[in-house]
Each structure stands twice: as C-alpha cells, then as structure tokens.
PDB file of N, CA and C in Angstrom:
ATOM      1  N   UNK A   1      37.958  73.749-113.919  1.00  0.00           N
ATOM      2  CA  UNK A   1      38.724  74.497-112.937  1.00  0.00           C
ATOM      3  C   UNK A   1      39.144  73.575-111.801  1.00  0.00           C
ATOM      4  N   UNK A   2      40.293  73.792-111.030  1.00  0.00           N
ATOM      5  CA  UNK A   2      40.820  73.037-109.853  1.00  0.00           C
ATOM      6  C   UNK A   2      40.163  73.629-108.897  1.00  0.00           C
ATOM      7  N   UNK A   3      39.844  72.411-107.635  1.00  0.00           N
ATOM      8  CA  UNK A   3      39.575  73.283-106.712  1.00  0.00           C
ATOM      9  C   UNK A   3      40.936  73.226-105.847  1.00  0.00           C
ATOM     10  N   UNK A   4      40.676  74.719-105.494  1.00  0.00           N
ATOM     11  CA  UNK A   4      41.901  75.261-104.194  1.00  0.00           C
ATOM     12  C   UNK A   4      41.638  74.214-102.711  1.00  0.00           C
ATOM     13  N   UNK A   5      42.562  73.673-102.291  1.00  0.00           N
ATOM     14  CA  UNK A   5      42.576  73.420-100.820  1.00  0.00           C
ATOM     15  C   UNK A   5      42.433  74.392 -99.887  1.00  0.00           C
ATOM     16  N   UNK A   6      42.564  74.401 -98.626  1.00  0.00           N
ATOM     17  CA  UNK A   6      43.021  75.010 -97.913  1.00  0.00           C
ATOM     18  C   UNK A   6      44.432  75.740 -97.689  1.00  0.00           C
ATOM     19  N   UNK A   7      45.087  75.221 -97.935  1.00  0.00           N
ATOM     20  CA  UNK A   7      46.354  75.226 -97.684  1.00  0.00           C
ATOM     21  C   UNK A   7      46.925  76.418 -99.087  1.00  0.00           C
ATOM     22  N   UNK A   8      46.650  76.096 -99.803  1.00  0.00           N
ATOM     23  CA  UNK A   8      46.509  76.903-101.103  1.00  0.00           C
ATOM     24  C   UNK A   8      45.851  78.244-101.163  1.00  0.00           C
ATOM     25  N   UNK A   9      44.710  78.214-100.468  1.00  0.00           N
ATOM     26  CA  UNK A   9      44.123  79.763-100.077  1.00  0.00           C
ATOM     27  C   UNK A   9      44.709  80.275 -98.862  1.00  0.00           C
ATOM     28  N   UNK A  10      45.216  79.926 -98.302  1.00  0.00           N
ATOM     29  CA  UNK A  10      45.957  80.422 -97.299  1.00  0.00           C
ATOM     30  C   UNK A  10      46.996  81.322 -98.145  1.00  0.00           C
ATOM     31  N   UNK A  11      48.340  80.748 -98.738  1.00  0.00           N
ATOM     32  CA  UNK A  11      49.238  80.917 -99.468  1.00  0.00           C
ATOM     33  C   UNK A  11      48.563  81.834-100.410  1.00  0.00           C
ATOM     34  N   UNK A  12      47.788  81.642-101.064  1.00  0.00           N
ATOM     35  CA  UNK A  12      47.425  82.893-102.421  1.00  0.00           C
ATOM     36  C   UNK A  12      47.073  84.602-101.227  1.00  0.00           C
ATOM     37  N   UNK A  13      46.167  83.930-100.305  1.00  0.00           N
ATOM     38  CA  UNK A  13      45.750  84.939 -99.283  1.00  0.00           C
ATOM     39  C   UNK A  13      46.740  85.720 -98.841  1.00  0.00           C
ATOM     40  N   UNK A  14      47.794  85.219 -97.933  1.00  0.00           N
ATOM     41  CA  UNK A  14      49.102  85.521 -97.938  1.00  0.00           C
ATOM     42  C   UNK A  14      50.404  86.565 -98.958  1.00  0.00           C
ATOM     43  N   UNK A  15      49.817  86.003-100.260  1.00  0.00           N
ATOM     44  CA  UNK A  15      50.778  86.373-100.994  1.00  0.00           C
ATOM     45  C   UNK A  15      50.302  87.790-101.546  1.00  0.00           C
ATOM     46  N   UNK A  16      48.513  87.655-101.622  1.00  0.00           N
ATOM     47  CA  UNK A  16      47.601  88.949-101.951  1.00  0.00           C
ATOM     48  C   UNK A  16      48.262  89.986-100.923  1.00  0.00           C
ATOM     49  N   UNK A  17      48.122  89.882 -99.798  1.00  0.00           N
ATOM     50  CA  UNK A  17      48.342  91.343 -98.665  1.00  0.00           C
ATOM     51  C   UNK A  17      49.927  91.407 -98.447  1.00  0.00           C
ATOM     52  N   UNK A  18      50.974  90.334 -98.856  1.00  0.00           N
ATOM     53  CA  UNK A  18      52.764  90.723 -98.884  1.00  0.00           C
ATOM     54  C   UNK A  18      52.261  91.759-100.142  1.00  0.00           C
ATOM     55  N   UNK A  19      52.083  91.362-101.249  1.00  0.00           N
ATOM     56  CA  UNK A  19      51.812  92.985-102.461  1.00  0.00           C
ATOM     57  C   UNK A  19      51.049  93.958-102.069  1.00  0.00           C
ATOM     58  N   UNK A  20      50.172  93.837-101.148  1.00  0.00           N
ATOM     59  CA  UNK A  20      49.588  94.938-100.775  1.00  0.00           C
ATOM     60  C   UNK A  20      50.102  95.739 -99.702  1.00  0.00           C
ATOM     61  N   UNK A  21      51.123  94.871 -99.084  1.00  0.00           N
ATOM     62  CA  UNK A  21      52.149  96.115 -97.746  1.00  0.00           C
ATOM     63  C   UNK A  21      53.347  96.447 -98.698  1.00  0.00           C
ATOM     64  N   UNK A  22      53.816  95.696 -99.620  1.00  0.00           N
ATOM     65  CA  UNK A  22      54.380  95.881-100.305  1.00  0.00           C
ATOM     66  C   UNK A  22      54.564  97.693-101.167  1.00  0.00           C
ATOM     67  N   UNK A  23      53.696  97.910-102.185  1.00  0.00           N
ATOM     68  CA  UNK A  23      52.722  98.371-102.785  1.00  0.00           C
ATOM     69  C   UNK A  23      53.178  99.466-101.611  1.00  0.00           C
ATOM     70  N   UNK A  24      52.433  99.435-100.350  1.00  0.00           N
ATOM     71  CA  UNK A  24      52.252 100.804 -99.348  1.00  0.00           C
ATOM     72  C   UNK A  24      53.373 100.793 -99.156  1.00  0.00           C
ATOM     73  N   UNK A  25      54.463 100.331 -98.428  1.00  0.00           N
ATOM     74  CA  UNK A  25      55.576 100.820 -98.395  1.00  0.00           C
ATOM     75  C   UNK A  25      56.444 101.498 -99.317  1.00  0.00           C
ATOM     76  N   UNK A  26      55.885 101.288-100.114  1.00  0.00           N
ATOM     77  CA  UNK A  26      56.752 101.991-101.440  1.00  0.00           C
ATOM     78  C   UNK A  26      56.160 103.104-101.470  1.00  0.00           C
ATOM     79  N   UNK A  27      54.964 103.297-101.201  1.00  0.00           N
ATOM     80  CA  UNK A  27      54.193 104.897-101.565  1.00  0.00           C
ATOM     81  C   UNK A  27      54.487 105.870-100.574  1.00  0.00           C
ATOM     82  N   UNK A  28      55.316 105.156 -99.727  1.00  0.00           N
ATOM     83  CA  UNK A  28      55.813 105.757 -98.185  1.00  0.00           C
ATOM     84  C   UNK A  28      57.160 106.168 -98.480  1.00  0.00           C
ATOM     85  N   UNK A  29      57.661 105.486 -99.388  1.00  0.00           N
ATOM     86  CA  UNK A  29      59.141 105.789 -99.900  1.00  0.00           C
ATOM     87  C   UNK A  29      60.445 105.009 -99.481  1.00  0.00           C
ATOM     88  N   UNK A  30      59.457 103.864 -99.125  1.00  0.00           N
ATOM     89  CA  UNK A  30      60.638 102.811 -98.901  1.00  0.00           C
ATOM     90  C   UNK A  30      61.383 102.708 -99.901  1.00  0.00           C
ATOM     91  N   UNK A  31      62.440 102.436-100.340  1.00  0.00           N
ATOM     92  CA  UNK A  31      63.669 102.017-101.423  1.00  0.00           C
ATOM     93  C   UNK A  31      63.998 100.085-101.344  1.00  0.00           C
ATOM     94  N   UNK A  32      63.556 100.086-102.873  1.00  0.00           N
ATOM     95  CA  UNK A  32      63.594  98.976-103.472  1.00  0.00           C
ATOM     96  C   UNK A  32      64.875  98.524-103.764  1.00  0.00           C
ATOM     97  N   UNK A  33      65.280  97.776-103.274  1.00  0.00           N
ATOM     98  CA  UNK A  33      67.258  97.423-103.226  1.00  0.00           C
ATOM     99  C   UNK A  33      67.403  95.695-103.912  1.00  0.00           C
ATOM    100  N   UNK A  34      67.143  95.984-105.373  1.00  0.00           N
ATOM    101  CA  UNK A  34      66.891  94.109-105.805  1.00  0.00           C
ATOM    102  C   UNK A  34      68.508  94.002-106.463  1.00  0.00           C
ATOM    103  N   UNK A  35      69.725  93.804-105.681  1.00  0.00           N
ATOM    104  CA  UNK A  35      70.671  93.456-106.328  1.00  0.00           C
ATOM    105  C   UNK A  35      70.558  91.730-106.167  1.00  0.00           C
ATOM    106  N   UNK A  36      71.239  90.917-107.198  1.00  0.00           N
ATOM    107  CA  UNK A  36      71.005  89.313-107.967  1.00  0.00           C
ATOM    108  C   UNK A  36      71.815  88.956-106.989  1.00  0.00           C
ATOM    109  N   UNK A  37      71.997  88.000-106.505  1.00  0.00           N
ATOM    110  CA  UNK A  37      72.127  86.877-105.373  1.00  0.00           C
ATOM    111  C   UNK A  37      72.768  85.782-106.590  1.00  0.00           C
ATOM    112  N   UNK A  38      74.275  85.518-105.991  1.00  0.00           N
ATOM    113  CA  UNK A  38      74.749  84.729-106.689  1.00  0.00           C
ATOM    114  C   UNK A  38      75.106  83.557-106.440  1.00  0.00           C
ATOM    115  N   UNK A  39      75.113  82.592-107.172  1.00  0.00           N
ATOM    116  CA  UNK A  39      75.228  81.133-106.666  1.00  0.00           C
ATOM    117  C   UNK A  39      76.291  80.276-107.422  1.00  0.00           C
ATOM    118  N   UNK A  40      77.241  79.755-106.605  1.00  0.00           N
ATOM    119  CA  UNK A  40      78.105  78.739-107.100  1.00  0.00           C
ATOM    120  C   UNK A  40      77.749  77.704-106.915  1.00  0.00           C
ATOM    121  N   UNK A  41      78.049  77.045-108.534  1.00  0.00           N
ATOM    122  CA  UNK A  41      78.342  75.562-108.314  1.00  0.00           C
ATOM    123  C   UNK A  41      79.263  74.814-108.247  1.00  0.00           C
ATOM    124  N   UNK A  42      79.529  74.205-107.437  1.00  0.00           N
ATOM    125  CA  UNK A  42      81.009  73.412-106.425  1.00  0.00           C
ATOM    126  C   UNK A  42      80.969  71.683-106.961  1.00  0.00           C
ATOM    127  N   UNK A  43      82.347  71.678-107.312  1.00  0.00           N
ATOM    128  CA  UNK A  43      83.005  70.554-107.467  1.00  0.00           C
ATOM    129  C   UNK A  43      82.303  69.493-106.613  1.00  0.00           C
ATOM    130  N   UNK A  44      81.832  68.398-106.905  1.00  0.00           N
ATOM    131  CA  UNK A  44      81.471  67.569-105.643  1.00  0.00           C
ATOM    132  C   UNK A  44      82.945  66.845-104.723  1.00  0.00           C
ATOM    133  N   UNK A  45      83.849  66.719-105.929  1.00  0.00           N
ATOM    134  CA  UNK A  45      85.167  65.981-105.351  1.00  0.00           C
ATOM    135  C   UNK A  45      85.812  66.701-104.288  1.00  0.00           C
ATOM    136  N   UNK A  46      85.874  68.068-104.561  1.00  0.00           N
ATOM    137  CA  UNK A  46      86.688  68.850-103.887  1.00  0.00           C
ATOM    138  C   UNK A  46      86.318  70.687-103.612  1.00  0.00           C
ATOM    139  N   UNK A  47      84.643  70.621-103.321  1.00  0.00           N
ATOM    140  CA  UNK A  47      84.161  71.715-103.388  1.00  0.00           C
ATOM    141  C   UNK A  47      84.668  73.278-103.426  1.00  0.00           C
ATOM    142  N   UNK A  48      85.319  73.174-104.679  1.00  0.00           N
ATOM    143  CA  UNK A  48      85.921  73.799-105.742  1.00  0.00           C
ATOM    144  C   UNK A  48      84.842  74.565-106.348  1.00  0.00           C
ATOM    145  N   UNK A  49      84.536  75.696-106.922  1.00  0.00           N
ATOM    146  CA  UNK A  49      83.306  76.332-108.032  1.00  0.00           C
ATOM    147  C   UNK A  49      84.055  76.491-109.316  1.00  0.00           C
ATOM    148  N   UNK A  50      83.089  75.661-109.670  1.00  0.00           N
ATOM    149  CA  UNK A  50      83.160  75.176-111.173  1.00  0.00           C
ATOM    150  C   UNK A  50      82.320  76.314-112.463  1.00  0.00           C
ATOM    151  N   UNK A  51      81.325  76.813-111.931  1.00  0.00           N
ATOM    152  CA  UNK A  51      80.581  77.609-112.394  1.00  0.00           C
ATOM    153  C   UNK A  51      79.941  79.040-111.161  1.00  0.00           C
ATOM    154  N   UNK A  52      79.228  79.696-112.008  1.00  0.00           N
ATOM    155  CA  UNK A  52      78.412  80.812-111.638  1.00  0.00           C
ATOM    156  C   UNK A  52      77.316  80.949-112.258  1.00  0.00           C
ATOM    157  N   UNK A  53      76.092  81.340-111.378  1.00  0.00           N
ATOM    158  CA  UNK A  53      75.017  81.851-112.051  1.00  0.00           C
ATOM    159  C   UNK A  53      74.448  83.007-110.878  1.00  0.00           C
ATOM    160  N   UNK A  54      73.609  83.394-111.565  1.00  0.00           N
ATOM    161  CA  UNK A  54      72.698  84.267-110.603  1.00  0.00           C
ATOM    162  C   UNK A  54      71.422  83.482-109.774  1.00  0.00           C
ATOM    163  N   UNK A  55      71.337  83.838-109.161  1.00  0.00           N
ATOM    164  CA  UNK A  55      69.994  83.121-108.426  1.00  0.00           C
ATOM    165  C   UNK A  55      68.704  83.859-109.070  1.00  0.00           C
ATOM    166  N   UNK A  56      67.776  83.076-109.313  1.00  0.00           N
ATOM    167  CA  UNK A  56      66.915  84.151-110.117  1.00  0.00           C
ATOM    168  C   UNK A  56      65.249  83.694-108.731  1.00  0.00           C
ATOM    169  N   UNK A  57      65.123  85.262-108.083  1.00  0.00           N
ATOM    170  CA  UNK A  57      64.089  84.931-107.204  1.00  0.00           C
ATOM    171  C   UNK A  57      63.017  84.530-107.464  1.00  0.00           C
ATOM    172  N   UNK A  58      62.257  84.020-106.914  1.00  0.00           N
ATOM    173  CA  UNK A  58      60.524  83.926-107.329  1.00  0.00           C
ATOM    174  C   UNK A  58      59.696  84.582-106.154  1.00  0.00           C
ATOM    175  N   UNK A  59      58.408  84.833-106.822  1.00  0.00           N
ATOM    176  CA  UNK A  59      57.665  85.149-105.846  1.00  0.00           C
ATOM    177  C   UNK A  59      57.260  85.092-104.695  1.00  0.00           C
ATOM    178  N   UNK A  60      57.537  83.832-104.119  1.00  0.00           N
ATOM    179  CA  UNK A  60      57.587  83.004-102.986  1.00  0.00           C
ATOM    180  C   UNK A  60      58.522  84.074-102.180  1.00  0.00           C
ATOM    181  N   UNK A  61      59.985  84.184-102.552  1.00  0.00           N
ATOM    182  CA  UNK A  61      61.309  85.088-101.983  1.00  0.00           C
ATOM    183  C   UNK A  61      60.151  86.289-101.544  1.00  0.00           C
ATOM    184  N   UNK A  62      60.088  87.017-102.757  1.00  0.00           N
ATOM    185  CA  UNK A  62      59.112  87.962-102.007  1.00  0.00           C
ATOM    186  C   UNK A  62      58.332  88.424-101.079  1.00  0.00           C
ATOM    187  N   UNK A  63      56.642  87.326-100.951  1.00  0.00           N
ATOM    188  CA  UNK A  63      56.170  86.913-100.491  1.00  0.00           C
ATOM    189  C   UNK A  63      56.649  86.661 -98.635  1.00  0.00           C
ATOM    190  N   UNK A  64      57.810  86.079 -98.717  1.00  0.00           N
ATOM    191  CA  UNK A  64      58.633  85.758 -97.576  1.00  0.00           C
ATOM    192  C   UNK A  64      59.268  86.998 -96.771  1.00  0.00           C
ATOM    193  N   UNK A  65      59.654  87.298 -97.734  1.00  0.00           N
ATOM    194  CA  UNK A  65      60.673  88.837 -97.228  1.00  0.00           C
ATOM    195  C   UNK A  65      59.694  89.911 -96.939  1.00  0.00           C
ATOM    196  N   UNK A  66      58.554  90.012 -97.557  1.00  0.00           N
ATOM    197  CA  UNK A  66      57.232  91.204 -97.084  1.00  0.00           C
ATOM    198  C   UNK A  66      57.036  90.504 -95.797  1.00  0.00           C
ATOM    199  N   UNK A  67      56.685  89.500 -95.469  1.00  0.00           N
ATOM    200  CA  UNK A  67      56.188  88.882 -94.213  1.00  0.00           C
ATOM    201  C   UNK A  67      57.006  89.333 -92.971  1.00  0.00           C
ATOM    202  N   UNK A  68      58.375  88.839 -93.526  1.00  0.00           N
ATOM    203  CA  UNK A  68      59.892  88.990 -92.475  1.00  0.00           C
ATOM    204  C   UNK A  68      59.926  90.612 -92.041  1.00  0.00           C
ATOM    205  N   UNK A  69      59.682  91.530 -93.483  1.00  0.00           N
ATOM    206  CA  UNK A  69      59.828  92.950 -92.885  1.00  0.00           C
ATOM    207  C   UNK A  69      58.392  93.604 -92.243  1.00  0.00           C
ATOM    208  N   UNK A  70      57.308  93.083 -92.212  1.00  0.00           N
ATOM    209  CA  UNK A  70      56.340  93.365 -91.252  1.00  0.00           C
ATOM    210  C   UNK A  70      56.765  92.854 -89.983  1.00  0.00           C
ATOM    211  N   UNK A  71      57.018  91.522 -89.884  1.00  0.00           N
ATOM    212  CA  UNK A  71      57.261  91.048 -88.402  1.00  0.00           C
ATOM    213  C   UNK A  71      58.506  91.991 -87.618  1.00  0.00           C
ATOM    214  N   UNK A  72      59.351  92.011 -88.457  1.00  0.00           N
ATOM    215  CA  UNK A  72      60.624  93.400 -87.661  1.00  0.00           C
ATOM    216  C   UNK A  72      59.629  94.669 -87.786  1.00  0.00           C
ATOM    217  N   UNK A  73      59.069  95.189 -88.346  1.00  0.00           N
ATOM    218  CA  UNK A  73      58.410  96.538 -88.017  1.00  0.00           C
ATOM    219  C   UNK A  73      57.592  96.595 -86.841  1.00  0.00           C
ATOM    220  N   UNK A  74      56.772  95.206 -86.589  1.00  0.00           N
ATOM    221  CA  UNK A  74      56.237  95.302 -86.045  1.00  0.00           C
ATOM    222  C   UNK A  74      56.505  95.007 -84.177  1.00  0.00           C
ATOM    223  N   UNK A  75      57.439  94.147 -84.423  1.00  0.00           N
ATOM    224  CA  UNK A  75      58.187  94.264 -83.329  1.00  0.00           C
ATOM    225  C   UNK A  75      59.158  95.388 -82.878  1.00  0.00           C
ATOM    226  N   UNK A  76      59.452  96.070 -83.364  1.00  0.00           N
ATOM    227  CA  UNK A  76      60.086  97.328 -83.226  1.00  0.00           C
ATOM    228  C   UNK A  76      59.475  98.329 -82.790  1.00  0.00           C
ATOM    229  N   UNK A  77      57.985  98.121 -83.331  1.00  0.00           N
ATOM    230  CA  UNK A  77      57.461  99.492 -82.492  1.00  0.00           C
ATOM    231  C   UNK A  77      56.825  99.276 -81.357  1.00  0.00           C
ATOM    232  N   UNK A  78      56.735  97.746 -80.774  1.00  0.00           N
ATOM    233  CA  UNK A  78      56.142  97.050 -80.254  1.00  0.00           C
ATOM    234  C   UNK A  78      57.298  97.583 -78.839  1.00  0.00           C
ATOM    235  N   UNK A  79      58.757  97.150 -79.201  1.00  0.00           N
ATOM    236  CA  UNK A  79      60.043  97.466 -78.252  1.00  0.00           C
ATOM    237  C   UNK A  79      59.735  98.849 -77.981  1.00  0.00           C
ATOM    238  N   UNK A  80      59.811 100.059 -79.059  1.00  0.00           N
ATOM    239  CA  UNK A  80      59.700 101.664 -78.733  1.00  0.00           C
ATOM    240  C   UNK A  80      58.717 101.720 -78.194  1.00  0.00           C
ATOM    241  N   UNK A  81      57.699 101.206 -78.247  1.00  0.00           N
ATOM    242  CA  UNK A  81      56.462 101.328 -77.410  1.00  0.00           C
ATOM    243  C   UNK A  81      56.351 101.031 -75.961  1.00  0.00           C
ATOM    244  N   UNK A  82      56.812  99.973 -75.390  1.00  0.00           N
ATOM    245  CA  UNK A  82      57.000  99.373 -74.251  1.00  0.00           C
ATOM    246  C   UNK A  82      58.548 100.259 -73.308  1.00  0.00           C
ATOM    247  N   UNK A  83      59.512 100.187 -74.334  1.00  0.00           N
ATOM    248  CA  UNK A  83      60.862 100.540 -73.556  1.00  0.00           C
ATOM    249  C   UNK A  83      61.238 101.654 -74.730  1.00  0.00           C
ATOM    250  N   UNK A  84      60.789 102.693 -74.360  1.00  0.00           N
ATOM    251  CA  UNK A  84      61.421 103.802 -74.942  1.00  0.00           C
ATOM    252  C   UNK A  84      62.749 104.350 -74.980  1.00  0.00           C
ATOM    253  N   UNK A  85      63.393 104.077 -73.539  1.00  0.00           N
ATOM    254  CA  UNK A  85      64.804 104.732 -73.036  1.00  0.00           C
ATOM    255  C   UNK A  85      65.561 103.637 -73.131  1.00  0.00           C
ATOM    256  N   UNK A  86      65.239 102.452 -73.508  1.00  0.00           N
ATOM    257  CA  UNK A  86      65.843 101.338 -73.448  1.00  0.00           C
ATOM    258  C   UNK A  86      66.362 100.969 -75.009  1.00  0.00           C
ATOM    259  N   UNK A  87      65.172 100.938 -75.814  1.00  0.00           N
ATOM    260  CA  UNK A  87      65.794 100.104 -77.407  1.00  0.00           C
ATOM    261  C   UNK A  87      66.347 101.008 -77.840  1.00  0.00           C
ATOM    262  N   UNK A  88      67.010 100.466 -78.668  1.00  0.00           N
ATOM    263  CA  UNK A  88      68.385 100.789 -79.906  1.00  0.00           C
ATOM    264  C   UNK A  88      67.805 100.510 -81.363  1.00  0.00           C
ATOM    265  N   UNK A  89      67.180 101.546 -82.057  1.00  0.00           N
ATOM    266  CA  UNK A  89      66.647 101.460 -83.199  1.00  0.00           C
ATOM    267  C   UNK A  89      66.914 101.856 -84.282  1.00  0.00           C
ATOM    268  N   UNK A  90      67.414 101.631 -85.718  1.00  0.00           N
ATOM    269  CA  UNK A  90      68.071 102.313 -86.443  1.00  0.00           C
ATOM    270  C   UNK A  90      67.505 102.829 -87.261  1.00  0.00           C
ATOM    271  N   UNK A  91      67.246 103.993 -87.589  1.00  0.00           N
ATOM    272  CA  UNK A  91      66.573 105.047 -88.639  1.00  0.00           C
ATOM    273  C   UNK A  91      67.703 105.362 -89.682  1.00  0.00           C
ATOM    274  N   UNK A  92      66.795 105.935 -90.588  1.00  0.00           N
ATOM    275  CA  UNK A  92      67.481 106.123 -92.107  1.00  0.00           C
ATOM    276  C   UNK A  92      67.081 107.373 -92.439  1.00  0.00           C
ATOM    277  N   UNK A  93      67.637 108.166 -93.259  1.00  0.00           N
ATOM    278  CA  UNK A  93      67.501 109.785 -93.273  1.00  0.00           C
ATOM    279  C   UNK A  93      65.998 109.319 -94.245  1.00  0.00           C
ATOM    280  N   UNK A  94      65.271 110.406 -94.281  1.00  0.00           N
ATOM    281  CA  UNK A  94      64.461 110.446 -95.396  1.00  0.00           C
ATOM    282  C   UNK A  94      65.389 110.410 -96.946  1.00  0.00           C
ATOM    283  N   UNK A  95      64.604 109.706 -97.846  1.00  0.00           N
ATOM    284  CA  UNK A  95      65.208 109.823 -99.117  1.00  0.00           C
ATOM    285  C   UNK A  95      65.093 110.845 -99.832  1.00  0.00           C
TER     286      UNK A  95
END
C-alpha cells in the first residue's frame, strides 16, 4: 500500500464532505444542471477552430464547484444576516 501524504488527505478529506453537501443538497431539492462544456481546438497559425469536442469533467470540477457553492451560500446568509434591508438576494421558486 502507498502511504498518503498530507497533502493527499487533505484533498481525499475535502473531496469526502463536497459529496456529502453534495448528496444533502439534493435531498433538499436542489436541481442538478450537468449540460457538456465545449471546447475548441484552434488553428495555432491563425486561431481558427479546427475541431470540437466536449470537455469531459472530472471529479476534481466537482469537488471545486461543491466548495465554490458552499462559500456563496455561506456568504449570503452571512450578508442577510448582518444587512437585511440592504442585500439583494436571488431566490428560485420551489421546484
């Protein structure tokens, strides 16, 4: 077996609790919106697209984007909390 660094349990640690807010937000009824992210490839001469593919995410993307949408949640209620009459917050009907 390898041993894990530090740096490595951090990241697995990390990636354990993005699936686990993950996971809850969904049981809350968040909506899962995975449309493919597309990527051209450009001429080097005359950055022109020569081709198309899809971007195909990895876990990491994930991982990243659970992190990104805790930090906006959490700052948001952090703003409604502090300045009530003040922030501008955008809600979504129930689904």
């Amino acid at each position: 077996t390898k041993d894990i660094n530090q740096n490595e349990l951090s990241i697995l640690l990390l990636n354990h609790f993005s699936k686990y807010f993950h996971n809850r937000r969904v049981e809350q009824g968040a909506l899962t919106l995975a449309s493919p992210e597309v990527k051209f490839n450009l001429d080097l001469e005359n950055n022109n697209p020569i081709d198309i593919s899809t971007y195909q995410l990895k876990e990491s993307n994930a991982l990243v984007e659970e992190w990104m949408l805790l930090a906006n949640i959490t700052v948001s209620k952090k703003i409604l909390r502090h300045f009530p009459t003040l922030s501008v917050l955008r809600r979504h009907q129930p689904p």
